[in-house]
N, C-alpha and C. Protein backbone atom coordinates (compact mmCIF):
# COMPACT_ATOMS: atom_id res chain seq x y z
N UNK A 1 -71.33 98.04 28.50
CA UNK A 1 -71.88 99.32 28.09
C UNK A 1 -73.25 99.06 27.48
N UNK A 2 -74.02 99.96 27.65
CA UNK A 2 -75.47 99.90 27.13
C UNK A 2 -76.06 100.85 26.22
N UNK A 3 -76.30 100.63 24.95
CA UNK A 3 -76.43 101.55 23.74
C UNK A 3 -77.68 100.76 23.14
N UNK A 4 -78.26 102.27 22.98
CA UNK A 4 -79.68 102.47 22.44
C UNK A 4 -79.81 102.48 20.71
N UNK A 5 -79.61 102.09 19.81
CA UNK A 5 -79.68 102.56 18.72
C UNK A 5 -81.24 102.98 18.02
N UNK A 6 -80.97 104.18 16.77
CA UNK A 6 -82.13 104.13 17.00
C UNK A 6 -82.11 104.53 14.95
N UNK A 7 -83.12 103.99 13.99
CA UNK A 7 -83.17 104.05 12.79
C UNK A 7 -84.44 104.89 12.58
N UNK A 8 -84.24 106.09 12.39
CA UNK A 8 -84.94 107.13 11.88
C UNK A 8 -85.78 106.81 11.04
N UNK A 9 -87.49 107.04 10.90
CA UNK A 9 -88.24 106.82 9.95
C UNK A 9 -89.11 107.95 9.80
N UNK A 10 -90.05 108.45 9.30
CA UNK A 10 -91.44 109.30 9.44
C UNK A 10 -92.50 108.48 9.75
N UNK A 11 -92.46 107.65 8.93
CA UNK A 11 -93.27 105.92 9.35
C UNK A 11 -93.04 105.27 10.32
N UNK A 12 -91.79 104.85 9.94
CA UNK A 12 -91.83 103.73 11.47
C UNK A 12 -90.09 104.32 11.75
N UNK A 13 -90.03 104.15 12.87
CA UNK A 13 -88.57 104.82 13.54
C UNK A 13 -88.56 103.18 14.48
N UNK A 14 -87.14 102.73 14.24
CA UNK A 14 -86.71 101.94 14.84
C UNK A 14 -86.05 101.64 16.15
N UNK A 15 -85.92 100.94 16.88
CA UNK A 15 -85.16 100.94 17.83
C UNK A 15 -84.41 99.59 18.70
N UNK A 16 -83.26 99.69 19.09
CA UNK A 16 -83.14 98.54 19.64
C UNK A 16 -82.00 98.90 20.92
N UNK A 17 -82.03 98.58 22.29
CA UNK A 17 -81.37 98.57 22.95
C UNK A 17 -80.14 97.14 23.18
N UNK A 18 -78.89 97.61 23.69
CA UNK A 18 -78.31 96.16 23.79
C UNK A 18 -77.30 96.53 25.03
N UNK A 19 -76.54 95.34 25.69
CA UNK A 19 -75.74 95.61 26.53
C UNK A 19 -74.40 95.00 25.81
N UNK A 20 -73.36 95.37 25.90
CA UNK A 20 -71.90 94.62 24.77
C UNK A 20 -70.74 95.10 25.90
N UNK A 21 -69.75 94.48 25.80
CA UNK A 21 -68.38 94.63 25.81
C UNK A 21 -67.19 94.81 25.08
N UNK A 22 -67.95 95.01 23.71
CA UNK A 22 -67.01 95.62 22.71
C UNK A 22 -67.16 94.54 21.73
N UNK A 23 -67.29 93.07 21.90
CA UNK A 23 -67.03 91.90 21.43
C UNK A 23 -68.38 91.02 21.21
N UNK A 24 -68.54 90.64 22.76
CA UNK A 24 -70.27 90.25 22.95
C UNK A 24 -71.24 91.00 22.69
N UNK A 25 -72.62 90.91 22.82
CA UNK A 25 -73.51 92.13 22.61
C UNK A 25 -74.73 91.09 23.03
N UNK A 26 -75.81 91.96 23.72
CA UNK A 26 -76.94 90.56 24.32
C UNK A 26 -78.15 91.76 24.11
N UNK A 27 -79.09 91.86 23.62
CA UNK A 27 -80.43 92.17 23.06
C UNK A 27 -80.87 92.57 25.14
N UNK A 28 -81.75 93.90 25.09
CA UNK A 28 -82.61 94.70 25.75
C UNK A 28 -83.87 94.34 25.69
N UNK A 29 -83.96 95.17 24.31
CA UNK A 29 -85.05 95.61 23.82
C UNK A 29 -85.17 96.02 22.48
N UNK A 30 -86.58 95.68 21.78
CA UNK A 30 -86.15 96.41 20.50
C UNK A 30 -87.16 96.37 19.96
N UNK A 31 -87.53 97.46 19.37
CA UNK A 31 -88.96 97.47 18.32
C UNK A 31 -89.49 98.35 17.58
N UNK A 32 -90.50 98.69 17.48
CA UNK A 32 -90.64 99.75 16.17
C UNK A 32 -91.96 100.62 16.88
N UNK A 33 -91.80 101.90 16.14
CA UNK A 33 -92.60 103.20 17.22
C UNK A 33 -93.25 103.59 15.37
N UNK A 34 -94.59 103.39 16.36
CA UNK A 34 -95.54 104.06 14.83
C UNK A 34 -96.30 105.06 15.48
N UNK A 35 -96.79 106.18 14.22
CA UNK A 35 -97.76 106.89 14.91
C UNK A 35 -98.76 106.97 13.95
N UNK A 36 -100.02 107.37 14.06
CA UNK A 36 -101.32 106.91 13.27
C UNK A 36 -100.90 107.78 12.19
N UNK A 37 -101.60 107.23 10.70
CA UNK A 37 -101.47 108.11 9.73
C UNK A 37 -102.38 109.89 9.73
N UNK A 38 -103.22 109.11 10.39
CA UNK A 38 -104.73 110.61 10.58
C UNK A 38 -104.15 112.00 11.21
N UNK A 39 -102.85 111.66 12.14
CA UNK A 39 -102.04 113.39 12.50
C UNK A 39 -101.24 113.49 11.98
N UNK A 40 -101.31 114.86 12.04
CA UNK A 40 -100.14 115.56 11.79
C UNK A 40 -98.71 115.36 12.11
N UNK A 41 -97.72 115.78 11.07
CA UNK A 41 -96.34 115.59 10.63
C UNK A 41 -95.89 116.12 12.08
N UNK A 42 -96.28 117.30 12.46
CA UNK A 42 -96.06 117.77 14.24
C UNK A 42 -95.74 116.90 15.09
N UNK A 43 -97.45 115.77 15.54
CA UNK A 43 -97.82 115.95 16.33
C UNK A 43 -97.05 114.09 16.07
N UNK A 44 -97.01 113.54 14.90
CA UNK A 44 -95.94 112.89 15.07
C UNK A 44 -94.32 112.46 15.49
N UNK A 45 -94.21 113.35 15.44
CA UNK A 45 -92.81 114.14 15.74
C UNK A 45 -93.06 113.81 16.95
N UNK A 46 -93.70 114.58 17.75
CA UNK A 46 -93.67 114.32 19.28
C UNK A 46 -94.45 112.88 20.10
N UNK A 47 -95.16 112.73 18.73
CA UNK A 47 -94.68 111.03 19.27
C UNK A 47 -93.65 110.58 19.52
N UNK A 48 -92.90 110.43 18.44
CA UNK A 48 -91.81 109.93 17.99
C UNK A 48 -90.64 110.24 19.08
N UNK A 49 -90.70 111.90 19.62
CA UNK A 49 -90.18 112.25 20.69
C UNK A 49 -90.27 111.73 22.02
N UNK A 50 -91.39 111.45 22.46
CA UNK A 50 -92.12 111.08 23.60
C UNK A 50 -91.63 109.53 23.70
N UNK A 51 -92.29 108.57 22.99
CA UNK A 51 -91.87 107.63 22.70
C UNK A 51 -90.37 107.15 23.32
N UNK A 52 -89.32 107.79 22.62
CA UNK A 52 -88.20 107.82 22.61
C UNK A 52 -87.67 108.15 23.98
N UNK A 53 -88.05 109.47 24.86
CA UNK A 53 -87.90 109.69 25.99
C UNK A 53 -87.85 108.73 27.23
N UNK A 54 -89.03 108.01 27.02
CA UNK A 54 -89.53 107.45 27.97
C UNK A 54 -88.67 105.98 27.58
N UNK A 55 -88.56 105.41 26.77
CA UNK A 55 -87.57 104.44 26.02
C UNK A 55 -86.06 104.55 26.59
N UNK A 56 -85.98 105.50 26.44
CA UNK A 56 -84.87 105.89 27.25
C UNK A 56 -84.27 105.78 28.56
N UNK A 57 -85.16 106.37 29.41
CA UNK A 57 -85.68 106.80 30.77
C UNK A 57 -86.19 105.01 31.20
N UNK A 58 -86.27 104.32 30.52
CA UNK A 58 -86.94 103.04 31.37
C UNK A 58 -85.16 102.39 30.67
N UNK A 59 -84.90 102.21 30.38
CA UNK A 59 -83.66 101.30 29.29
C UNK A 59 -82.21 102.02 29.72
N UNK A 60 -81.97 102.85 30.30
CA UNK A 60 -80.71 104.10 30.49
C UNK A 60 -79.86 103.48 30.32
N UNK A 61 -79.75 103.82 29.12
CA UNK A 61 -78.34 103.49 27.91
C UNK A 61 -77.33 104.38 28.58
N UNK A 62 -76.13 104.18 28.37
CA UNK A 62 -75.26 105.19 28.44
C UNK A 62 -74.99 105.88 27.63
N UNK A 63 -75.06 105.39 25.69
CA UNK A 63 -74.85 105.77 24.92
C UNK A 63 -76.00 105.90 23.96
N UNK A 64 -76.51 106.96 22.93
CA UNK A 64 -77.59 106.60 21.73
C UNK A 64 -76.46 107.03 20.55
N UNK A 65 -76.84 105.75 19.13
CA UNK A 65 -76.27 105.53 18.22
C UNK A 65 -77.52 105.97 17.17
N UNK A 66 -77.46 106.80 16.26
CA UNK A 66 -78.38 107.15 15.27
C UNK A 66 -77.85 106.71 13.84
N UNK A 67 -78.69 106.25 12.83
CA UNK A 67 -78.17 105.95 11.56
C UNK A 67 -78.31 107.83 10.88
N UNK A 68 -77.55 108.12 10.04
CA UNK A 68 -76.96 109.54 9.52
C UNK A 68 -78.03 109.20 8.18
N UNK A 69 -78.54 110.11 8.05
CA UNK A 69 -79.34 110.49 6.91
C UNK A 69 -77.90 110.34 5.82
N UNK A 70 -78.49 109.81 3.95
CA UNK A 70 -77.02 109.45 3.26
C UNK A 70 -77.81 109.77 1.94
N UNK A 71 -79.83 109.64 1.59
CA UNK A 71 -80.10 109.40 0.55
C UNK A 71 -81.45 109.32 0.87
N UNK A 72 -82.28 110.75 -0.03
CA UNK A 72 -83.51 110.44 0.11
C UNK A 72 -84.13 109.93 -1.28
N UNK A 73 -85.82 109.89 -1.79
CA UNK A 73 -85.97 110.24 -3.15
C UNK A 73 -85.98 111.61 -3.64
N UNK A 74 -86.30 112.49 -2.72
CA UNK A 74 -86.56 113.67 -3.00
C UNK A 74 -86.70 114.48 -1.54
N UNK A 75 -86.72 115.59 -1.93
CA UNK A 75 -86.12 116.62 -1.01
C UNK A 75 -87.16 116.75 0.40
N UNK A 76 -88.41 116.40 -0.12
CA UNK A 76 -89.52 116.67 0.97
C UNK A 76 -89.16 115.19 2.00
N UNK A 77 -88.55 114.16 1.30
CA UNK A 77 -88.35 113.09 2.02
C UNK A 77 -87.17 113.25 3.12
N UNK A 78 -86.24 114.16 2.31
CA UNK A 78 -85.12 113.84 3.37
C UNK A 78 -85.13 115.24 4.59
N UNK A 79 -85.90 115.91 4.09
CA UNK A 79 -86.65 117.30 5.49
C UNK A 79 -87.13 116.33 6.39
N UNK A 80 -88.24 115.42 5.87
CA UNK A 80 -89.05 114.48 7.03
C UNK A 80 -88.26 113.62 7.92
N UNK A 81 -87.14 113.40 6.70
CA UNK A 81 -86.13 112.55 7.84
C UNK A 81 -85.34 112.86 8.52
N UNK A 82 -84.77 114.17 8.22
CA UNK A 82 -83.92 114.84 9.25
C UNK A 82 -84.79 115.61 10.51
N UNK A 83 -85.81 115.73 9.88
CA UNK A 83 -86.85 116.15 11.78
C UNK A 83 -86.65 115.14 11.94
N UNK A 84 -86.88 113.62 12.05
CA UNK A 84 -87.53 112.76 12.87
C UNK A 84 -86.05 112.19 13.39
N UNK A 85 -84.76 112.77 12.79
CA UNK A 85 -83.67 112.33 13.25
C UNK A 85 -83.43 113.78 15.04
N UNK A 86 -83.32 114.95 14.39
CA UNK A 86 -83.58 115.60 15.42
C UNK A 86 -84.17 115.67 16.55
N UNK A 87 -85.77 114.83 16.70
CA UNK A 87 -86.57 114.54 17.69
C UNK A 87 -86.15 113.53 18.27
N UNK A 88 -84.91 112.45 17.45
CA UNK A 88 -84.52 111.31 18.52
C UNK A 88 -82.97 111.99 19.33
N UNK A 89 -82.60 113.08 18.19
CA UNK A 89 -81.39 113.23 18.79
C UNK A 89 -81.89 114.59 20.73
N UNK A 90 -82.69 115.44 19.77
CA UNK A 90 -83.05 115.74 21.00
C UNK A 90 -83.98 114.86 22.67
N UNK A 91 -84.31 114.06 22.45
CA UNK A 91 -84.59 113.06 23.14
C UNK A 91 -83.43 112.65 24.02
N UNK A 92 -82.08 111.71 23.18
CA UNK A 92 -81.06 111.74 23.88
C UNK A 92 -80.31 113.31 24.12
N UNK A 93 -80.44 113.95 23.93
CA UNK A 93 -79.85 115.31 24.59
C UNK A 93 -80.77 115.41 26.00
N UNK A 94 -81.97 115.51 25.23
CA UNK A 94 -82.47 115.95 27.25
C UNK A 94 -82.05 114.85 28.29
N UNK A 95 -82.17 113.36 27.73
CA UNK A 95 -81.65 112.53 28.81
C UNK A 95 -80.17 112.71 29.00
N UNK A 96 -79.83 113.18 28.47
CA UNK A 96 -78.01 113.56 29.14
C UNK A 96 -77.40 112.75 28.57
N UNK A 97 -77.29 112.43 26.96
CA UNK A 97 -76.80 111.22 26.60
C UNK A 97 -76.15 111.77 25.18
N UNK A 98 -74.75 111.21 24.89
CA UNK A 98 -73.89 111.45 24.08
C UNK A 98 -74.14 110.80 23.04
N UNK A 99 -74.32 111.50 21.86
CA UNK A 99 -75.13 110.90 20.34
C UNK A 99 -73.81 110.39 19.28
N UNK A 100 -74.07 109.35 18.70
CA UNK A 100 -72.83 109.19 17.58
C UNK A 100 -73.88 108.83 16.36
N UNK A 101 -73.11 108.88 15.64
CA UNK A 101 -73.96 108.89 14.35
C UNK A 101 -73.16 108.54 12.92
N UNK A 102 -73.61 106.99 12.22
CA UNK A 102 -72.92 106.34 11.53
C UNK A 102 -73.90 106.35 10.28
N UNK A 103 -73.16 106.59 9.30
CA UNK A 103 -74.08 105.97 7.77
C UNK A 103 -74.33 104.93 7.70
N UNK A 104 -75.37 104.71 6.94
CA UNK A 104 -75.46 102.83 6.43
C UNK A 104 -74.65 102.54 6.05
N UNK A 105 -73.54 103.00 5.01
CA UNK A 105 -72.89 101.92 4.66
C UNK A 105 -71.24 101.58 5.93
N UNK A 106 -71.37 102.73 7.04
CA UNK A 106 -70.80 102.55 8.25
C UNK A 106 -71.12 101.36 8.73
N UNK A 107 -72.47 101.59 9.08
CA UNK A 107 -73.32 100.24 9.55
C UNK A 107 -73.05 99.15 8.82
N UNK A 108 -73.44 99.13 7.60
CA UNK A 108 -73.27 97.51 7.22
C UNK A 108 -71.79 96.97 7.29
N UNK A 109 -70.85 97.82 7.14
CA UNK A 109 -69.67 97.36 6.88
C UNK A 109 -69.05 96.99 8.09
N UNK A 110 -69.42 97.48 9.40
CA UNK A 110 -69.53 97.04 11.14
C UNK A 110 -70.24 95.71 10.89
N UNK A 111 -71.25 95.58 10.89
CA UNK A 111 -72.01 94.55 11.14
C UNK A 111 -72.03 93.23 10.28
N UNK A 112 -71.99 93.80 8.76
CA UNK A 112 -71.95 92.14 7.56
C UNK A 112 -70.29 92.57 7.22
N UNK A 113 -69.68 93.16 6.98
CA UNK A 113 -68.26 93.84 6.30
C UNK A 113 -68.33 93.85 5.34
N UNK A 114 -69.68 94.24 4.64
CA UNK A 114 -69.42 94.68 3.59
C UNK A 114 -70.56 95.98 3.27
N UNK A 115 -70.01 97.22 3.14
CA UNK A 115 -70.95 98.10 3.01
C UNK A 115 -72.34 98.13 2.12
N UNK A 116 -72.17 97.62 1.08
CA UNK A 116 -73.59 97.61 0.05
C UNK A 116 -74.48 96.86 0.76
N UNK A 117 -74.13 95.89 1.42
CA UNK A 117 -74.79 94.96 1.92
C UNK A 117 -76.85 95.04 1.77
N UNK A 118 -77.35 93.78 1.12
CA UNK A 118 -78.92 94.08 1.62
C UNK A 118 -79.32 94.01 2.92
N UNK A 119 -80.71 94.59 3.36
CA UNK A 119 -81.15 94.83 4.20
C UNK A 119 -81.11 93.39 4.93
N UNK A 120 -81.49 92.24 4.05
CA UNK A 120 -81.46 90.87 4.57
C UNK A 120 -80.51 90.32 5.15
N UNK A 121 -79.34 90.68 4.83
CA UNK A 121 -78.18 90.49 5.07
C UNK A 121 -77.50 91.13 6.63
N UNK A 122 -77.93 92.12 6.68
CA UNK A 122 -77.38 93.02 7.71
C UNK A 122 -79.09 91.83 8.79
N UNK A 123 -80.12 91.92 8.79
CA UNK A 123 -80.90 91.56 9.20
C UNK A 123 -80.34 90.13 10.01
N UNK A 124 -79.57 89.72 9.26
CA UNK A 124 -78.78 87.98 9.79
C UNK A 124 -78.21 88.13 10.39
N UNK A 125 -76.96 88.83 10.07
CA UNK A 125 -76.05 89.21 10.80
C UNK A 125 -76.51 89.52 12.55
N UNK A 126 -77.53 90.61 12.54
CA UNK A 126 -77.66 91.08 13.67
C UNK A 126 -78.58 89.68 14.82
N UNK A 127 -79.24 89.06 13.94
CA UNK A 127 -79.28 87.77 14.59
C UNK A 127 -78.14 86.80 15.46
N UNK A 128 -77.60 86.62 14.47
CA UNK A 128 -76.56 85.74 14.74
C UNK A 128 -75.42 86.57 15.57
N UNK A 129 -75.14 87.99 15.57
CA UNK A 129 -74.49 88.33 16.96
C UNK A 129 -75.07 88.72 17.77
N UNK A 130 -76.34 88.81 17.90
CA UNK A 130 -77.40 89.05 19.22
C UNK A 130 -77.66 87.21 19.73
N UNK A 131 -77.10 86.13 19.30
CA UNK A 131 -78.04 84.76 19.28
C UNK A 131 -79.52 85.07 19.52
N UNK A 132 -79.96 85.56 18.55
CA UNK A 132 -81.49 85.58 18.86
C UNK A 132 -81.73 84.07 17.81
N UNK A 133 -83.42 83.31 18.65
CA UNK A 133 -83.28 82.79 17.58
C UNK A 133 -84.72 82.91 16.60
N UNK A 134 -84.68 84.16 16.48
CA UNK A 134 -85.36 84.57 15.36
C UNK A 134 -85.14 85.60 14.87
N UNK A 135 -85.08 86.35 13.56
CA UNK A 135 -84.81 87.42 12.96
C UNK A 135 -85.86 88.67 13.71
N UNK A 136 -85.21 90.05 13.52
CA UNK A 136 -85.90 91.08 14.53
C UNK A 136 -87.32 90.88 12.93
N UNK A 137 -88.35 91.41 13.83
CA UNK A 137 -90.05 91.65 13.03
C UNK A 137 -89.55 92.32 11.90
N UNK A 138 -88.96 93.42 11.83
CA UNK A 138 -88.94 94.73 10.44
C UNK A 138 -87.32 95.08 10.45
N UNK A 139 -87.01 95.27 8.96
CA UNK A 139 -86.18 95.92 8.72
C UNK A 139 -85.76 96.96 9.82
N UNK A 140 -86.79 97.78 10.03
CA UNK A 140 -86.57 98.99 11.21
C UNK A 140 -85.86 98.81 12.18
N UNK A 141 -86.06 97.59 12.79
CA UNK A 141 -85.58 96.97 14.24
C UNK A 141 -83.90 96.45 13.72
N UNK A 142 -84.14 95.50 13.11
CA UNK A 142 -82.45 94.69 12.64
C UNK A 142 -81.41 96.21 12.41
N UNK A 143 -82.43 97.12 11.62
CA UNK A 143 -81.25 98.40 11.34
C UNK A 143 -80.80 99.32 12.57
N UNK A 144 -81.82 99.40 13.47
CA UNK A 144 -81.64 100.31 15.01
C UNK A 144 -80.23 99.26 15.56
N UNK A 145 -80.89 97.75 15.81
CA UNK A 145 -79.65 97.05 16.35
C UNK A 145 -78.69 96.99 15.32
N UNK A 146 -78.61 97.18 14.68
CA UNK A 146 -77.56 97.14 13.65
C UNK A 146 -76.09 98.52 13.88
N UNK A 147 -77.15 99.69 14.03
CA UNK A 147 -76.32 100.95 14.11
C UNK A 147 -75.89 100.68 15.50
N UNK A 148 -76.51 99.57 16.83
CA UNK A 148 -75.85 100.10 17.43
C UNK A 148 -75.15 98.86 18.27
N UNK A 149 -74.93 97.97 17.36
CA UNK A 149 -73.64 97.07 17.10
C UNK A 149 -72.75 97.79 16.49
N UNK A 150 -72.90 98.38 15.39
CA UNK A 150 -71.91 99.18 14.63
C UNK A 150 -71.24 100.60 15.72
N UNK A 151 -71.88 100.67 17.10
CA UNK A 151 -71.18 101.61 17.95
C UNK A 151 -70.26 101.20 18.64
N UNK A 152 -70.85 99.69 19.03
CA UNK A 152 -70.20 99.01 19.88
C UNK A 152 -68.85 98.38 19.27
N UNK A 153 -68.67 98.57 18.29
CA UNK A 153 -67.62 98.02 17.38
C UNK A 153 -66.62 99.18 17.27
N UNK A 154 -67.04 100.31 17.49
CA UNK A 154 -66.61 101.56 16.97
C UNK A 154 -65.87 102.33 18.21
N UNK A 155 -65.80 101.78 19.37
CA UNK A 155 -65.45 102.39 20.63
C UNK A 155 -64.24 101.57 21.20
N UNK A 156 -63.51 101.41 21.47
CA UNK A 156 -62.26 101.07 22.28
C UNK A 156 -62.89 100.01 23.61
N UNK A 157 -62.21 98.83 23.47
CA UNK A 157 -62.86 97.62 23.91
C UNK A 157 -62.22 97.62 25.76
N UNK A 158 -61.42 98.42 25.82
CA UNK A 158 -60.60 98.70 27.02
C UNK A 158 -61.05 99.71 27.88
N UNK A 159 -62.32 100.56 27.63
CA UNK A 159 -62.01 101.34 28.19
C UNK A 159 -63.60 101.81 28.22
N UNK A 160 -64.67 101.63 29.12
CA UNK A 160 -66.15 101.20 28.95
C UNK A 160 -66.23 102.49 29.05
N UNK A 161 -65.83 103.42 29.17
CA UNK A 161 -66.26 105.25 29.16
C UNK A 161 -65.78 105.87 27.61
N UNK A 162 -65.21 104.69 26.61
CA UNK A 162 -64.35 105.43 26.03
C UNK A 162 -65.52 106.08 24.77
N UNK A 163 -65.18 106.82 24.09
CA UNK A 163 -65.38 107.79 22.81
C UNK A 163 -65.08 106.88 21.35
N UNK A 164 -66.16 107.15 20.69
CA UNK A 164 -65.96 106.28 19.80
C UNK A 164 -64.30 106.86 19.25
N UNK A 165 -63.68 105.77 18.68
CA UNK A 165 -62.45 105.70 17.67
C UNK A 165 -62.38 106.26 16.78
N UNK A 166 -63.16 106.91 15.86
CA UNK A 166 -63.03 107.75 14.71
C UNK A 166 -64.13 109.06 15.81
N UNK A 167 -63.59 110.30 15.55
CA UNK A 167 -64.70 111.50 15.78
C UNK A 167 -65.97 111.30 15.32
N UNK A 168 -66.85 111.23 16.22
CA UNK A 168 -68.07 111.68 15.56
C UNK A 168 -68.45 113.15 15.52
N UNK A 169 -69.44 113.39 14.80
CA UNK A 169 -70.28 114.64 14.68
C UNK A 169 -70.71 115.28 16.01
C-alpha cells in the first residue's frame, strides 16, 4: 500500500510518501513545501494546495494520512493551521483519495510507543524503520513520515484495501 503523509504547517507543510505492508515500510519521497514570506496567507494556501496536488498526481498514493490539529499558542495560530490542513485535505479529496487523520501523540505512540515522545525521538525512529541512512532534513519531513507510518500501523495487515482499525473522522 502507498500512503502519502502529510504534516500541516503555514510555514513549512511537510510531506513524505512511502510504500509498506503493514510491517515493512520503504521511503518514496519526502520533503518540505515552502512558500515565500512576501504573499499572502491566500495565495499561500494555494501553494500549499497546488503543491500537494501535483505531489499527489506524480506519487498516487492510495491513501493520505494528515497529523490532526491538538494545540496551538493562540487562536490566530490554530485558524492558520486548520486552513492549511483543509487545503491538503482538499487536495486529497479532489484526487479521489480517502483521508485519516491521527494526533501527535497517535503518531508518536505508532512510531517511538511512547506518546510524549520528542521530536528527536520520533525523528530516529522514522529512520531506522524507513533504513534510511540519514535522518529526514526537518522536523516537518520525519513528522509527515511519521503520521504516515502511524497509518500504516493503523490498518489491518491482511487486507491491502482495508480501513484503518479504529474509525477515523
Amino acid at each position: 500500500m502507498r500512503i502519502f503523509g502529510i504534516d500541516p504547517g503555514s510555514h513549512r507543510t511537510g510531506y513524505g510518501c512511502i510504500d509498506t505492508n503493514g510491517s515493512q515500510h520503504r521511503l518514496i519521497v519526502c520533503g518540505v513545501l515552502t512558500a515565500p514570506s512576501r504573499i499572502t496567507f491566500p495565495e499561500k494556501l494555494l501553494a500549499i494546495h497546488d503543491e500537494l496536488a501535483v505531489l499527489l498526481h506524480r506519487h498516487r498514493p492510495e491513501t493520505v494520512a494528515i497529523e490532526d490539529l491538538f494545540f496551538a499558542r493562540n487562536a490566530r495560530s490554530a485558524l492558520k493551521l486548520g486552513h492549511v490542513r483543509g487545503v491538503a485535505m482538499l487536495a486529497a479529496s479532489e484526487a479521489g483519495l480517502p483521508v485519516a487523520e491521527y494526533s501527535p501523540t497517535e503518531v508518536k505512540r505508532a512510531v517511538v510507543g511512547y506518546g510524549r515522545a520528542e521530536k528527536k525521538q520520533v525523528q530516529s525512529m522514522v529512520m531506522l524503520l524507513l533504513g534510511l541512512a540519514t535522518p529526514p532534513s526537518r522536523f516537518d519531513v520525519s513528522d509527515a513520515l511519521a503520521v504516515a507510518i502511524c497509518h500504516a500501523h493503523s490498518i489491518r495487515p491482511a487486507d491491502s484495501d482495508a480501513e484503518p482499525a479504529v474509525s477515523r473522522r
